[in-house]
Protein backbone atom coordinates (compact mmCIF):
# COMPACT_ATOMS: atom_id res chain seq x y z
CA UNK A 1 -0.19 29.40 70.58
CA UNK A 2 -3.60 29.48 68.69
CA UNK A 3 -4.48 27.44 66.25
CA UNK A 4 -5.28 29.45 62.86
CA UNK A 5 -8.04 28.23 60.63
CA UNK A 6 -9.20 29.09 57.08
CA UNK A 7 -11.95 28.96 54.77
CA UNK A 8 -11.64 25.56 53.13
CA UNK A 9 -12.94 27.43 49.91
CA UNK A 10 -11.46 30.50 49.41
CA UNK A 11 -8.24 30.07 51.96
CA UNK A 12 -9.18 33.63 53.57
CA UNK A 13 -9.12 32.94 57.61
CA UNK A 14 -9.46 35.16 61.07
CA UNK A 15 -9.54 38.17 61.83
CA UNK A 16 -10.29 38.89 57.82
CA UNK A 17 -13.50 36.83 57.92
CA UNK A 18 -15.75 35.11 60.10
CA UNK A 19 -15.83 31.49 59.46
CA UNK A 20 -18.99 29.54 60.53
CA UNK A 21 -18.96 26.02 60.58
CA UNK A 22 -20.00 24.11 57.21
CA UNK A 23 -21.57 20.23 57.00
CA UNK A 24 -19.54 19.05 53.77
CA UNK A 25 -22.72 17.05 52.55
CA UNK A 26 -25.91 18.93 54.00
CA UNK A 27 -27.84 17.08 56.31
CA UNK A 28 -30.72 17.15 53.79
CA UNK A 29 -28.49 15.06 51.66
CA UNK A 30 -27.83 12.43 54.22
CA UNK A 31 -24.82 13.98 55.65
CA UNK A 32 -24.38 13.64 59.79
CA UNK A 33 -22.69 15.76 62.07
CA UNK A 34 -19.77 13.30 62.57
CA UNK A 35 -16.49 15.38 62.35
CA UNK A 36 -15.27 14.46 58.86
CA UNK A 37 -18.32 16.09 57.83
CA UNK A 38 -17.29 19.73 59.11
CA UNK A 39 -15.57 22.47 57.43
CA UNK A 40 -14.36 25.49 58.14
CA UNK A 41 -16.11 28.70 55.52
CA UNK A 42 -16.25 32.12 55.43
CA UNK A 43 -19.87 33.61 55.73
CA UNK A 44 -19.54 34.35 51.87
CA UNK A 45 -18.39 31.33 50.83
CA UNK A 46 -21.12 29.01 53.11
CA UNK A 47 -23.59 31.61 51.22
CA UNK A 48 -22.53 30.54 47.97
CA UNK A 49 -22.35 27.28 48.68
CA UNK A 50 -26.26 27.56 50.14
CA UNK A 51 -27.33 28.70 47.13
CA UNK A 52 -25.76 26.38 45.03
CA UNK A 53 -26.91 23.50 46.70
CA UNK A 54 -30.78 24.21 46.95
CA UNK A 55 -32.39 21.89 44.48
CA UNK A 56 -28.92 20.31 43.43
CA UNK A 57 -29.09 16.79 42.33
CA UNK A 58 -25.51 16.06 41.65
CA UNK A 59 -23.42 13.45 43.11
CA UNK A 60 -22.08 15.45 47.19
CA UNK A 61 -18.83 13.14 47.47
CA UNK A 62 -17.60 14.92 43.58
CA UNK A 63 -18.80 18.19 44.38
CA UNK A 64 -16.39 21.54 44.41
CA UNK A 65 -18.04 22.93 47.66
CA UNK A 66 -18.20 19.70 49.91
CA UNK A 67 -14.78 18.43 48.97
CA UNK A 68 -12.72 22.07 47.80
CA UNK A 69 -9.13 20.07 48.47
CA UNK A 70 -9.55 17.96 45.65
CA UNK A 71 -12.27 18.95 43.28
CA UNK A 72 -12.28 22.88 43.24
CA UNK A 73 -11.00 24.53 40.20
CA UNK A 74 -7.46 25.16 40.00
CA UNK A 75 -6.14 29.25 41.20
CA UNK A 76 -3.58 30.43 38.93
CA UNK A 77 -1.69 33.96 39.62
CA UNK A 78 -3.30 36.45 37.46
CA UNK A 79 0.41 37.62 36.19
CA UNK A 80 -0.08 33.85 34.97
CA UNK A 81 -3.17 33.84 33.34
CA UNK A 82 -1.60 36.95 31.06
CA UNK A 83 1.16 35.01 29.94
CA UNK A 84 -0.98 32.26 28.60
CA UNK A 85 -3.33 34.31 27.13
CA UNK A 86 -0.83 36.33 25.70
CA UNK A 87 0.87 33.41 24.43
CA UNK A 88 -2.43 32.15 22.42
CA UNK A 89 -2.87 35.37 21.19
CA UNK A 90 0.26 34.76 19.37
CA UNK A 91 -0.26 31.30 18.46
CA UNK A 92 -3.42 32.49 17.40
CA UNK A 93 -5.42 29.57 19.56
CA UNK A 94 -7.64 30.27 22.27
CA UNK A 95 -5.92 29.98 25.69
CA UNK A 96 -7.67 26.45 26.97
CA UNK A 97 -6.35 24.79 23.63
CA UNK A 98 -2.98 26.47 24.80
CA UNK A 99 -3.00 24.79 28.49
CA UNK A 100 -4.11 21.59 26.64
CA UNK A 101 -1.42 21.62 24.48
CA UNK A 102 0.82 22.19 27.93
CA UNK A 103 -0.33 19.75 29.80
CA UNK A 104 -0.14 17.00 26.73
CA UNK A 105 3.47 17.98 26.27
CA UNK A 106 4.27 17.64 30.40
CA UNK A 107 2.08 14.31 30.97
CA UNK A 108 3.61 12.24 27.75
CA UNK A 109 7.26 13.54 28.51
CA UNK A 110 10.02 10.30 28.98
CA UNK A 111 10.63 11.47 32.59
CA UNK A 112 7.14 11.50 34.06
């Protein structure tokens, strides 16, 4: 059985996409070619990721596009996204002080 991969960015994989193979840190930036240093991205998502990096002087081991498992933003379902901003509407906040307000109330809960 083959093995199936996916962009590490946007999760789309073969035969949708064309992946090309990604150093997490670019080589400019000191990073090798040792295999904890590949990724898997789809042509648009290694062009983003070009563009975003030329000139960038921010910190590679932090960044969104070099590590997407643990620093890219969260995906919510857009069915989701209505319901809070529908709910702010009616609280009459903006929808980040909503989710703020939800994650306060599930982090200080007894059982956590």
């Amino acid at each position: 059985m083959q093995e199936v991969y996916s962009c590490a960015v946007c999760g789309r994989g073969e035969p949708l996409v064309r992946l090309d193979q990604d150093h997490k840190i670019p080589r400019l930036r000191g990073g090798g070619n040792q295999e904890e240093n590949w990724q898997p991205l789809c042509k648009e998502c290694n062009n983003f990721k070009s563009t975003a990096c030329r000139g960038c002087q921010l910190e590679c081991q932090t960044c969104p596009w070099a590590f997407p498992e643990q620093f890219s933003p969260i995906k919510m379902q857009g069915s989701d996204i209505k319901r809070i901003k529908d709910a702010a509407l009616k609280k009459r906040v903006v929808p980040e002080e909503l989710l703020q307000e939800i994650i306060k109330s599930y982090f200080e809960r007894p059982d956590s």
